[in-house]
Protein backbone atom coordinates (compact mmCIF):
# COMPACT_ATOMS: atom_id res chain seq x y z
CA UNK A 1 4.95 -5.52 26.86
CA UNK A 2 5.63 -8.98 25.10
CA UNK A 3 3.17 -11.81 26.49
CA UNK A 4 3.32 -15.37 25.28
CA UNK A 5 0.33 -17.01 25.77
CA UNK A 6 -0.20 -20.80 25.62
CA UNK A 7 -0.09 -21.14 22.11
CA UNK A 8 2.74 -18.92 20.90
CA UNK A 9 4.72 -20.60 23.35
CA UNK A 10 4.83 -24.06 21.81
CA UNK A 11 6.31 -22.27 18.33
CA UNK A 12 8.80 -20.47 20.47
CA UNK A 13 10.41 -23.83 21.79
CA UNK A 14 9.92 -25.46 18.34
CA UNK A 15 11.85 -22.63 16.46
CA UNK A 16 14.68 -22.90 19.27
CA UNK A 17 15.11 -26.45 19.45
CA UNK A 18 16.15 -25.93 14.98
CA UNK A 19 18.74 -23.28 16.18
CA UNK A 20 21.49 -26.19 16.96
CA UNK A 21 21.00 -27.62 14.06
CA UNK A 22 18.53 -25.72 11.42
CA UNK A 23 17.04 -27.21 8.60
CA UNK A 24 14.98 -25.16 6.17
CA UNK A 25 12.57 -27.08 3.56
CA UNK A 26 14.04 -29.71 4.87
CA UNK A 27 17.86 -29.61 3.31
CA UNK A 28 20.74 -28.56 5.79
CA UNK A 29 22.25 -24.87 5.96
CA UNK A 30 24.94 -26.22 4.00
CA UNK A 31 23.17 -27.20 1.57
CA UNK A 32 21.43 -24.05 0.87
CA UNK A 33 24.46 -22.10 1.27
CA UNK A 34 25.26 -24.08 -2.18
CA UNK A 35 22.85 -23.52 -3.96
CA UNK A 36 23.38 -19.58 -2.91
CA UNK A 37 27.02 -19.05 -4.34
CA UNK A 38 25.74 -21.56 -7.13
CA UNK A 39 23.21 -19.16 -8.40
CA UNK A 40 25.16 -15.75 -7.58
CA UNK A 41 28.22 -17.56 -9.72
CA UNK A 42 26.07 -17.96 -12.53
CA UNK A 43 23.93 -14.87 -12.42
CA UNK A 44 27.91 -13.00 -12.53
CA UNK A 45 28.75 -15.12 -15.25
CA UNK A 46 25.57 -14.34 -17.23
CA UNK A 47 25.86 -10.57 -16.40
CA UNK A 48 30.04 -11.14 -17.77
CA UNK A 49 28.59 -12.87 -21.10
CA UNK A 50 25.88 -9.95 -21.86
CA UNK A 51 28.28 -7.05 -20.86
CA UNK A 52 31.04 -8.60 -23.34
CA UNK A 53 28.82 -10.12 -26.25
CA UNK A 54 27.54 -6.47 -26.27
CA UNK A 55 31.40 -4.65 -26.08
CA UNK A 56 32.50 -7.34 -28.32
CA UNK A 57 29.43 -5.69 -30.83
CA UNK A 58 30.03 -2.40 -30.28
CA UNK A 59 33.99 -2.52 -31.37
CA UNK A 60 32.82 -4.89 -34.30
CA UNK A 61 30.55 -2.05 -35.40
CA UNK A 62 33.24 0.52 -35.91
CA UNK A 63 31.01 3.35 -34.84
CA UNK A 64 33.40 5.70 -32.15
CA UNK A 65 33.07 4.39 -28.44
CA UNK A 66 32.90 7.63 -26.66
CA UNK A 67 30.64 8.16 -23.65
CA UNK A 68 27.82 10.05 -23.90
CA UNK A 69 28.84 13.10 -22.31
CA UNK A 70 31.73 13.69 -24.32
């Protein structure tokens, strides 16, 4: 059984009231949400540069590509 005593009950109407309009760290949902894809696009194009720079190395070398199971 859930009881809200005097205290909890002031942070339960304080996190509420942010649900119309929430704000975390002070910056907008939005705004975060920017900063999000920002970082995921650049994490995929880092992840893009090392998996190529290292293909690009590996035909360069002229050693046989075959997978290491065959």
């Amino acid at each position: 059984m859930i009881s809200l005593h005097s205290s909890n009950l002031y942070f339960f109407l304080a996190a509420t009231a942010d649900a119309a309009n929430p704000v975390i760290f002070g910056k907008d949902l939005n705004t975060w949400m920017i900063y999000a894809v920002s970082v995921l696009g650049l994490m995929s194009l880092g992840f893009v540069w090392t998996w190529g720079t290292g293909f690009l190395r590996d035909i360069k070398s002229g050693a046989s590509n075959d997978q290491p199971w065959q």
